[in-house]
Protein backbone atom coordinates (compact mmCIF):
# COMPACT_ATOMS: atom_id res chain seq x y z
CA UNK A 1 -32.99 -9.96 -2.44
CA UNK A 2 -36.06 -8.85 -0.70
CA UNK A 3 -37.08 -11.98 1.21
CA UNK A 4 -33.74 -12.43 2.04
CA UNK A 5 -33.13 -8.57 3.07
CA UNK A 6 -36.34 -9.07 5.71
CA UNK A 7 -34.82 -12.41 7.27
CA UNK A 8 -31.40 -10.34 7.99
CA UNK A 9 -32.09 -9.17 11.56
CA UNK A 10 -29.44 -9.90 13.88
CA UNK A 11 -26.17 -7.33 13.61
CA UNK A 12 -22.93 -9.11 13.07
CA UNK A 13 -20.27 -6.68 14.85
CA UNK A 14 -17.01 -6.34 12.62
CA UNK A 15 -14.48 -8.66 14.22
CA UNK A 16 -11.54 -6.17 13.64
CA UNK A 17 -12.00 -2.73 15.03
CA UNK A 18 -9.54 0.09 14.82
CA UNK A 19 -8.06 -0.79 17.88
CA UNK A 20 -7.49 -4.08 17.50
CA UNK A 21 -5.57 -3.66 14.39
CA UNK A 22 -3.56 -1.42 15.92
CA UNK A 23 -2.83 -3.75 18.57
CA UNK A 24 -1.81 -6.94 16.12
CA UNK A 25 0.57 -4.84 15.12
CA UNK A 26 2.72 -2.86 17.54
CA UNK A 27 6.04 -2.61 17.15
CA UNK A 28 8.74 -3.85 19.67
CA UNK A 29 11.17 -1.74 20.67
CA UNK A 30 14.17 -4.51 20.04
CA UNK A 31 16.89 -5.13 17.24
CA UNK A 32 15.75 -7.26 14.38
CA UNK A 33 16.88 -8.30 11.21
CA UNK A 34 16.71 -6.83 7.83
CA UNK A 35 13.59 -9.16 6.29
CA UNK A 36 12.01 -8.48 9.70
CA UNK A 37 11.91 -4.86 9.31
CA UNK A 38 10.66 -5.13 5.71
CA UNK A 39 8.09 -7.63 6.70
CA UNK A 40 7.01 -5.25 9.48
CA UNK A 41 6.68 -2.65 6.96
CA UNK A 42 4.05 -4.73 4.61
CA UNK A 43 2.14 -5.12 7.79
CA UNK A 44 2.03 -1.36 8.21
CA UNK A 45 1.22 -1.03 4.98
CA UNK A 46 -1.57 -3.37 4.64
CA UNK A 47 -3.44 -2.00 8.14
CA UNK A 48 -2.89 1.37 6.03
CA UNK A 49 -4.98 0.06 2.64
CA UNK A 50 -7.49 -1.42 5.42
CA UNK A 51 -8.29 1.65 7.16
CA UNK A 52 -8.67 3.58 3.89
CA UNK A 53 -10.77 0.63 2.82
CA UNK A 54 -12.97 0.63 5.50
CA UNK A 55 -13.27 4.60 5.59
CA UNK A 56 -14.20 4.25 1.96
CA UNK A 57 -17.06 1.77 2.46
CA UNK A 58 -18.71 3.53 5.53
CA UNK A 59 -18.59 6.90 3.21
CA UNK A 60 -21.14 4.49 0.62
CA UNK A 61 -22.74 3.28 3.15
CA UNK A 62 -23.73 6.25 5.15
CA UNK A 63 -24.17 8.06 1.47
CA UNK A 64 -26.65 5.75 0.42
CA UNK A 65 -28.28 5.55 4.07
CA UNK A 66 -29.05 9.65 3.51
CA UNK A 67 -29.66 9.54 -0.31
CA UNK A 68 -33.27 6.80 1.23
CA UNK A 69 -34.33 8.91 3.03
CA UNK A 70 -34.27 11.78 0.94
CA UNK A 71 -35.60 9.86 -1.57
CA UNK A 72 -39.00 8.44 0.26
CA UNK A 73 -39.24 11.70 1.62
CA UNK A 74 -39.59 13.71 -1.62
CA UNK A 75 -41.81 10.84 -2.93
CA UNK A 76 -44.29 11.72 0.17
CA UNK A 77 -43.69 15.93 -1.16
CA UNK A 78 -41.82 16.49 1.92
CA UNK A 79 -39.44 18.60 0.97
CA UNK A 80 -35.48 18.49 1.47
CA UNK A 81 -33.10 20.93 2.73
CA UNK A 82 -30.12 19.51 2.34
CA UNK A 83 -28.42 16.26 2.69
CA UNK A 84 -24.69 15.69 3.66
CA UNK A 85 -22.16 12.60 4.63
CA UNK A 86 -19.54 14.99 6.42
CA UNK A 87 -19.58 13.65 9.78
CA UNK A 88 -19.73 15.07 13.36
CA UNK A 89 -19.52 14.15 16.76
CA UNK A 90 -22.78 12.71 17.26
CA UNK A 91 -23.54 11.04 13.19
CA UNK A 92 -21.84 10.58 10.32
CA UNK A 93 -24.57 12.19 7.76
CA UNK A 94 -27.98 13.93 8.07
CA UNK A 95 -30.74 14.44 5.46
CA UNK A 96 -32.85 17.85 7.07
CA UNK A 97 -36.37 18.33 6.10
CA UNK A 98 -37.90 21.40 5.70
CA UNK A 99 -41.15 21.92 7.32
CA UNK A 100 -43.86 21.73 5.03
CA UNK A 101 -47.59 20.96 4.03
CA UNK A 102 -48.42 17.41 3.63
CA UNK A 103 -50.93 15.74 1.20
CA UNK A 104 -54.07 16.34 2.54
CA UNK A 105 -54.67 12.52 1.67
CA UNK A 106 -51.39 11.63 3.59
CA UNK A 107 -50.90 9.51 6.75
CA UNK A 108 -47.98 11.80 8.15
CA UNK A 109 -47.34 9.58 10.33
CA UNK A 110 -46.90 6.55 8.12
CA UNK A 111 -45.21 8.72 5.92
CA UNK A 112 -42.79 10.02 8.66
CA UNK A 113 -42.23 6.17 9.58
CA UNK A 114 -41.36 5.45 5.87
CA UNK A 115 -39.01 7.91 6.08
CA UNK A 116 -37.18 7.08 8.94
CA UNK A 117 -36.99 3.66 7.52
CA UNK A 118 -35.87 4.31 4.28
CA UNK A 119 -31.75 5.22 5.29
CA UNK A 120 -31.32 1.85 7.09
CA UNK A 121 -33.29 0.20 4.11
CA UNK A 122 -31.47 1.85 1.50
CA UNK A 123 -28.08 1.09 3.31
CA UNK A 124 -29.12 -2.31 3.45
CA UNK A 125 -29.73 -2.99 -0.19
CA UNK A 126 -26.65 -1.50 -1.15
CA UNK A 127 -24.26 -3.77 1.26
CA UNK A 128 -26.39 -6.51 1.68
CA UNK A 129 -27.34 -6.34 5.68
CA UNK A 130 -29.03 -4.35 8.16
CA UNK A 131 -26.80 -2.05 10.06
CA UNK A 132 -29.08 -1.97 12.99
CA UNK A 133 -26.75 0.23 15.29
CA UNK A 134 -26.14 2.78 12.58
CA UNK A 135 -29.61 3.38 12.75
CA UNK A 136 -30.46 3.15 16.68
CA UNK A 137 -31.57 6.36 16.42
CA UNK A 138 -34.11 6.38 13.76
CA UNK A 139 -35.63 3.28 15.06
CA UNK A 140 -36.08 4.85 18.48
CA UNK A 141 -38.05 7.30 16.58
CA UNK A 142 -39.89 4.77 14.38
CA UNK A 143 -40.86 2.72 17.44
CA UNK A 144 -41.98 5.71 19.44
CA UNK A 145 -44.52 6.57 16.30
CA UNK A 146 -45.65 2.65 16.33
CA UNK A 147 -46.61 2.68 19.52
CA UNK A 148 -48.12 6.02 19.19
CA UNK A 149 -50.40 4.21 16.04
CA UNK A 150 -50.89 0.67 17.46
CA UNK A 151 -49.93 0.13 21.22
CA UNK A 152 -46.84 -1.28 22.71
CA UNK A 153 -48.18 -4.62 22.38
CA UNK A 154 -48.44 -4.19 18.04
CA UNK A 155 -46.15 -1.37 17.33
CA UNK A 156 -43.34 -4.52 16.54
CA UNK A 157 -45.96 -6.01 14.37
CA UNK A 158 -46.41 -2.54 12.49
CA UNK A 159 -42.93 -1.86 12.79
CA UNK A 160 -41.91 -4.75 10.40
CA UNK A 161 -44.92 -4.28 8.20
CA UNK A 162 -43.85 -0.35 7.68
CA UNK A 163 -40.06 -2.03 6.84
CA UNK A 164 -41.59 -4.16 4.21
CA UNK A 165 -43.02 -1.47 2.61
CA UNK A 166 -40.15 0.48 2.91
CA UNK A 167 -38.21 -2.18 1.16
CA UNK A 168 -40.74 -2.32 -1.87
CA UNK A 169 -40.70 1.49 -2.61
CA UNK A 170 -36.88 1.66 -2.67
CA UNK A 171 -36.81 -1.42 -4.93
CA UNK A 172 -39.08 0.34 -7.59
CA UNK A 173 -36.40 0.78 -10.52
CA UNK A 174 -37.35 4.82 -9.92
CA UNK A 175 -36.79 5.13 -6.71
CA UNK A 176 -33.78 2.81 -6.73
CA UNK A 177 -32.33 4.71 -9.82
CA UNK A 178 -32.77 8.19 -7.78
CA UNK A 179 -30.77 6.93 -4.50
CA UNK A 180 -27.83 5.72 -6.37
CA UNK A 181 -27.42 8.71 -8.31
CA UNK A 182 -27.91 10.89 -4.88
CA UNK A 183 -25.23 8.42 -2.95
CA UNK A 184 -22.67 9.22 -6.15
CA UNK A 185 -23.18 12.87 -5.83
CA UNK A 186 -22.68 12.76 -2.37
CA UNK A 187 -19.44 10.72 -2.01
CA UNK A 188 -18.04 13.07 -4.85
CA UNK A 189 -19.26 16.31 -3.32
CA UNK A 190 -20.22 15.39 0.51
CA UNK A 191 -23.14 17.63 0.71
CA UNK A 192 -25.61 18.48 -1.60
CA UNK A 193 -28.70 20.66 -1.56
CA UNK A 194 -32.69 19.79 -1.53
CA UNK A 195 -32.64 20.94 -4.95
CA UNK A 196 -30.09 19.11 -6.15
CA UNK A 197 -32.06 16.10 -4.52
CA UNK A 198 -35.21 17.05 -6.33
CA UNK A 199 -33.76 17.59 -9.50
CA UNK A 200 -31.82 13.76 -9.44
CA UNK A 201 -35.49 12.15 -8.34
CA UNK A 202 -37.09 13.76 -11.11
CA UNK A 203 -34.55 12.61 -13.49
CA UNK A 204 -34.51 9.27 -12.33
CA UNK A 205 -38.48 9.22 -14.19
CA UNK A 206 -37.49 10.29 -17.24
């Protein structure tokens, strides 16, 4: 899963948006037959089961996106407000830091890179690809801090080195253990607090 996670870099747009399933299927305004309108009723119905489908696996998705970086960020003792999947207008979930004292032996800005990773990581492990426009935003922000650490010329280089190692720490049984039982507790309850967070990593060592 790993080397095959890293070679997954190219985003595969979903070939049936919300619109266009909307337009397969708009009704004409003419007289038809009995089996006609029942047949245009399965179609309704199936565009129906799709759409609560496909809200259904963003919600995972997006939960296990927030529950990595929650999860890298506690392991580098940064520590969580809260962390929610209830969408807005400008993302569909947020994991807020508090501001707080870093290791003293710490590269905050490795750590903050780590962290930034980890939700487009963590979402990738669960489904099984990058979503690399879910996460524009983050890697604007990661790519701002590698070129802050290495140049323009390397901060691609250190970018994919900091995934890597992103990758590893979220595989470690753990760390792994802790995101899936955050993600759970988030689809059930849609936001949960830095506690709550803390208390779910520490279990996950026991």
């Amino acid at each position: 899963m790993r080397s095959a996670l890293r070679a997954i870099w190219l985003l595969v747009p979903d070939p049936f948006s919300e619109a266009d399933l909307t337009a397969r299927f708009v009704v004409c305004h003419v007289k038809r037959s009995a089996s006609a309108i029942v047949q245009d009723r399965g179609k309704r119905l199936r565009i129906r089961m799709r759409n609560e489908q496909n809200t259904e696996s963003v919600e995972f998705s997006t939960a296990y996106h927030e529950a990595g970086h929650a999860v890298i960020a506690i392991l580098f003792e940064r520590p969580v407000h809260k962390v929610s999947i209830l969408p807005d207008q400008r993302r569909l979930g947020h994991c807020e830091l508090r501001k707080g004292v870093s290791r003293a032996s710490q590269d905050r800005l490795e750590a903050d890179m780590l962290i930034l990773l980890a939700g487009v990581v963590a979402e990738a492990i669960y489904s099984g690809s990058y979503n690399w426009q879910g996460a524009a935003q983050d890697l604007q922000s990661v790519r701002r801090l590698a070129v802050m650490r290495s140049g323009a010329v390397q901060a691609d280089k250190l970018t994919r080195r900091m995934l890597a190692k992103t990758e590893h720490l979220l595989l470690q049984k753990r760390h792994w253990t802790a995101v899936e039982q955050i993600a759970a507790e988030l689809v059930e309850k849609k936001s949960i607090s830095g506690r709550a967070v803390r208390h779910f990593f520490e279990q996950s060592g026991k």
